[in-house]
N, C-alpha and C. Protein backbone atom coordinates (compact mmCIF):
# COMPACT_ATOMS: atom_id res chain seq x y z
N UNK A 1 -38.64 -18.25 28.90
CA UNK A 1 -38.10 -18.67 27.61
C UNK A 1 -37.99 -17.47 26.67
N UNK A 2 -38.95 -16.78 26.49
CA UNK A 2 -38.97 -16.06 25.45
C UNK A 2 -37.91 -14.28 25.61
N UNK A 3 -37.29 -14.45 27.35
CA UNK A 3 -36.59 -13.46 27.80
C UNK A 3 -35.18 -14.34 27.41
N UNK A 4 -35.14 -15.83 27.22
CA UNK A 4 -33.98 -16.09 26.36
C UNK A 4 -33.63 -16.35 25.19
N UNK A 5 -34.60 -16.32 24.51
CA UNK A 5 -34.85 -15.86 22.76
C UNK A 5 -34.25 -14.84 22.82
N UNK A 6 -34.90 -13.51 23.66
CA UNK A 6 -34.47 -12.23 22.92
C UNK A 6 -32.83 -11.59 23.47
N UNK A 7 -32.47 -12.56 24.29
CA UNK A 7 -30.87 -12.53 24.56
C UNK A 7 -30.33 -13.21 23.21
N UNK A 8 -31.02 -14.13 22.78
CA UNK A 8 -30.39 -15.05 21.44
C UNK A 8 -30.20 -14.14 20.75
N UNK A 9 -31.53 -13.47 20.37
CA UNK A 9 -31.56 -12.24 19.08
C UNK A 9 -30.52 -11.18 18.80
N UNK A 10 -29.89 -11.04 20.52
CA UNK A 10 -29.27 -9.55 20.65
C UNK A 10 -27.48 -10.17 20.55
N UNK A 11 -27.90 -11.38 21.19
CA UNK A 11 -26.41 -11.94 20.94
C UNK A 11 -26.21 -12.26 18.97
N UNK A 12 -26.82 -13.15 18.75
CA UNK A 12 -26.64 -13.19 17.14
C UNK A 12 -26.73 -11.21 16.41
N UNK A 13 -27.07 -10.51 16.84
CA UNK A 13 -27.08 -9.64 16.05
C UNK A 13 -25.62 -8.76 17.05
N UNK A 14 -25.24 -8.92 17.63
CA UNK A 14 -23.90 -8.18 18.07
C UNK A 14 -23.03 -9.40 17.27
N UNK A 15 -23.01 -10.71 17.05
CA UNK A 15 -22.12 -11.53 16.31
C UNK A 15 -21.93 -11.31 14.96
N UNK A 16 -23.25 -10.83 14.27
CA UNK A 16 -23.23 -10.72 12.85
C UNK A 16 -22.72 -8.84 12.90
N UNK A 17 -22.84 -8.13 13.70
CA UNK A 17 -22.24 -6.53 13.58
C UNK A 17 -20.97 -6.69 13.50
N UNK A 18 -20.32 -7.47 14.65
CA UNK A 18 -18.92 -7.84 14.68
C UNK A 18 -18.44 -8.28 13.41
N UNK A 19 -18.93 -9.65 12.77
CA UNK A 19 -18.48 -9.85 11.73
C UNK A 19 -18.27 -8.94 10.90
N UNK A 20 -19.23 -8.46 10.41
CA UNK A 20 -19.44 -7.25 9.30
C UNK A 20 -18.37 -6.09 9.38
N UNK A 21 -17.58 -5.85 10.15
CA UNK A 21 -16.68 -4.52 10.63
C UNK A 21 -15.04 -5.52 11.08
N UNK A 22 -15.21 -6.52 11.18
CA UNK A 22 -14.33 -7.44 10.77
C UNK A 22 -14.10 -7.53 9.09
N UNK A 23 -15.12 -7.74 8.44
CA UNK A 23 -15.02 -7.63 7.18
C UNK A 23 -14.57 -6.56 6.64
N UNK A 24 -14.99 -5.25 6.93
CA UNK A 24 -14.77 -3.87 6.50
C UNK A 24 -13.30 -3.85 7.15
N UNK A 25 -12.77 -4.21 7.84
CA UNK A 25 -11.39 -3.91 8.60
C UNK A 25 -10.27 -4.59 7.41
N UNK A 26 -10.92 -6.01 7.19
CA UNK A 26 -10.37 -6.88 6.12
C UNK A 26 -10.07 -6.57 5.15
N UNK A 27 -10.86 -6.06 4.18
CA UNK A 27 -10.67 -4.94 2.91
C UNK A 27 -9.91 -4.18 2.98
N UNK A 28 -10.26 -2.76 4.27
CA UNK A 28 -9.35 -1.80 4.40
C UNK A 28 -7.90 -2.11 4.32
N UNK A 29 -7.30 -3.32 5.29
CA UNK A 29 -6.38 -3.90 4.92
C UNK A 29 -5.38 -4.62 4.01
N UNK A 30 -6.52 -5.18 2.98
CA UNK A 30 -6.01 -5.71 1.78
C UNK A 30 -5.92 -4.39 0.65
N UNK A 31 -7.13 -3.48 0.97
CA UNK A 31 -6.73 -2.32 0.15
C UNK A 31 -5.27 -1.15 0.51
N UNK A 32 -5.01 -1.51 1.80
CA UNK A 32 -3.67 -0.75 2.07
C UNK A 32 -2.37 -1.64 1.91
N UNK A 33 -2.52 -2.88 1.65
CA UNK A 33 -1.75 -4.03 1.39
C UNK A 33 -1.13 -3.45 -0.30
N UNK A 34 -2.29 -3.28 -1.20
CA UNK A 34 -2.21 -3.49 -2.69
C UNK A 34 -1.53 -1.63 -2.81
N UNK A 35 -1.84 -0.80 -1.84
CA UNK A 35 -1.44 1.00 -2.12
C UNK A 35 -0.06 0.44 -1.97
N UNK A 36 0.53 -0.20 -0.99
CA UNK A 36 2.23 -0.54 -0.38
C UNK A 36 2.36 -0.99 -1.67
N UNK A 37 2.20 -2.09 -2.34
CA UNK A 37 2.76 -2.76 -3.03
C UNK A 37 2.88 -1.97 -4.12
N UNK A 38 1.77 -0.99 -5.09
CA UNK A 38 1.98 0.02 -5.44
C UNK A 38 2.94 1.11 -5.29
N UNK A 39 3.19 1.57 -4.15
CA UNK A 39 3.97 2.41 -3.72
C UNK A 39 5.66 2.36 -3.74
N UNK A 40 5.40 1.06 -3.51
CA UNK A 40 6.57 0.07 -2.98
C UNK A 40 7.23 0.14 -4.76
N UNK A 41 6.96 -0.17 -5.99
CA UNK A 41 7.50 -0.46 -7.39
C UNK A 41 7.45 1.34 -8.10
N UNK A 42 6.52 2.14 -7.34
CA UNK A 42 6.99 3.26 -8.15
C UNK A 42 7.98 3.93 -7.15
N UNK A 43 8.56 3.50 -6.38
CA UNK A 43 9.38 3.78 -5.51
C UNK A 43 10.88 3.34 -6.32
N UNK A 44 10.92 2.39 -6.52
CA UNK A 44 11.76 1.42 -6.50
C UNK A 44 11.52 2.06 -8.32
N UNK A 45 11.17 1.87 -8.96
CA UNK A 45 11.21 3.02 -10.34
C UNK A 45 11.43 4.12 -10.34
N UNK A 46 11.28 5.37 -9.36
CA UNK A 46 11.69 6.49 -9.29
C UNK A 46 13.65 6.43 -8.99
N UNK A 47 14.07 5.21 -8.08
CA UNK A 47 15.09 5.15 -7.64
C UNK A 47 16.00 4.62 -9.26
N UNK A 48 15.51 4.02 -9.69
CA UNK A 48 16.29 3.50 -11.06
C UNK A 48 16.24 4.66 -12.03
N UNK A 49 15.47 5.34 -12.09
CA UNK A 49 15.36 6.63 -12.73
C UNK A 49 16.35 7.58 -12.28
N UNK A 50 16.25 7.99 -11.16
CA UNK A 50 17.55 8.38 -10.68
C UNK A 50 18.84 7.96 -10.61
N UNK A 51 18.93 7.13 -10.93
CA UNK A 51 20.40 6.28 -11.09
C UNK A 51 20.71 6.46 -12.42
N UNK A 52 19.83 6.20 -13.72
CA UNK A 52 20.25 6.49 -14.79
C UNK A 52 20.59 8.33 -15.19
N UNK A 53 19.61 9.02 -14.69
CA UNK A 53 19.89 10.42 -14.51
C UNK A 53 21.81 10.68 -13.73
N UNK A 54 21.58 10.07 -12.80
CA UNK A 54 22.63 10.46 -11.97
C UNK A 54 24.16 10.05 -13.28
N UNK A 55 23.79 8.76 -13.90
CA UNK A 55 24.88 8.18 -14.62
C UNK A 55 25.15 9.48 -15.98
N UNK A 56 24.06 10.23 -16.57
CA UNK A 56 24.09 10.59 -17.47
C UNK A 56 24.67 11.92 -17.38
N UNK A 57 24.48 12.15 -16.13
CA UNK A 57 25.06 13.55 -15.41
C UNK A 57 25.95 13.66 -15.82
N UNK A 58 26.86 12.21 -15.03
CA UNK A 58 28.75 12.18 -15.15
C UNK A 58 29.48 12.09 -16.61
N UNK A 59 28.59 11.21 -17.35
CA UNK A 59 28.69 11.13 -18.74
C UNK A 59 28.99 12.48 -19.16
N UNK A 60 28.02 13.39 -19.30
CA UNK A 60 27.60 14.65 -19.49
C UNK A 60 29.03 15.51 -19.10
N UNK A 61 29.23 15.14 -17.70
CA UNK A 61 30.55 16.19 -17.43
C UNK A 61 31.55 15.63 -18.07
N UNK A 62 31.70 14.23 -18.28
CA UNK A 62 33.35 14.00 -18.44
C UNK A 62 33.31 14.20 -20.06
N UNK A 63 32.20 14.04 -20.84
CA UNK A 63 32.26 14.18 -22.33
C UNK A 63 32.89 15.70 -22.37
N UNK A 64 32.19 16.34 -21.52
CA UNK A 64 32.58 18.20 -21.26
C UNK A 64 33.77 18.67 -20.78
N UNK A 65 34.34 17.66 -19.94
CA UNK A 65 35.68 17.82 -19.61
C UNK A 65 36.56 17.72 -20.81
N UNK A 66 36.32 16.50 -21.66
CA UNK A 66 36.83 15.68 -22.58
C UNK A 66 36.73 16.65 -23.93
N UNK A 67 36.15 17.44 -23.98
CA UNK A 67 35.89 18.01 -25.20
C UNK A 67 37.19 19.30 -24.95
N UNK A 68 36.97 19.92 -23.59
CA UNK A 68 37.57 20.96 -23.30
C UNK A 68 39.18 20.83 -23.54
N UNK A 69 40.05 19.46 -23.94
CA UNK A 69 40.99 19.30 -23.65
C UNK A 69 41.16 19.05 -24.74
């Protein structure tokens, strides 16, 4: 009996290690979930930034064209 207790012991404590690094895997995940989503809107803001730059460019030349004439 008591050589199947200490299989109990070793099994519950490889179940609760597992869990625990399951958990840590979980986080890591939700914390690389929330960097994307982060990443993902200053992305997507750098690109609108550039679009208004890009617009102000042309502005810029044709006012310059426009002046020249």
């Amino acid at each position: 009996i008591k050589r199947y207790q200490e299989q109990i012991r070793e099994l519950q404590f490889q179940v609760e290690e597992e869990q625990r690094q399951r958990d840590d895997i979980r986080e890591q995940y939700l914390n690389a979930e929330k960097r994307a989503t982060i990443l993902q809107s200053e992305k997507e803001e750098l690109a609108v930034s550039a679009e208004a730059a890009e617009r102000a460019r042309k502005q810029a030349e044709y006012d310059a064209a426009d002046a020249r004439d």
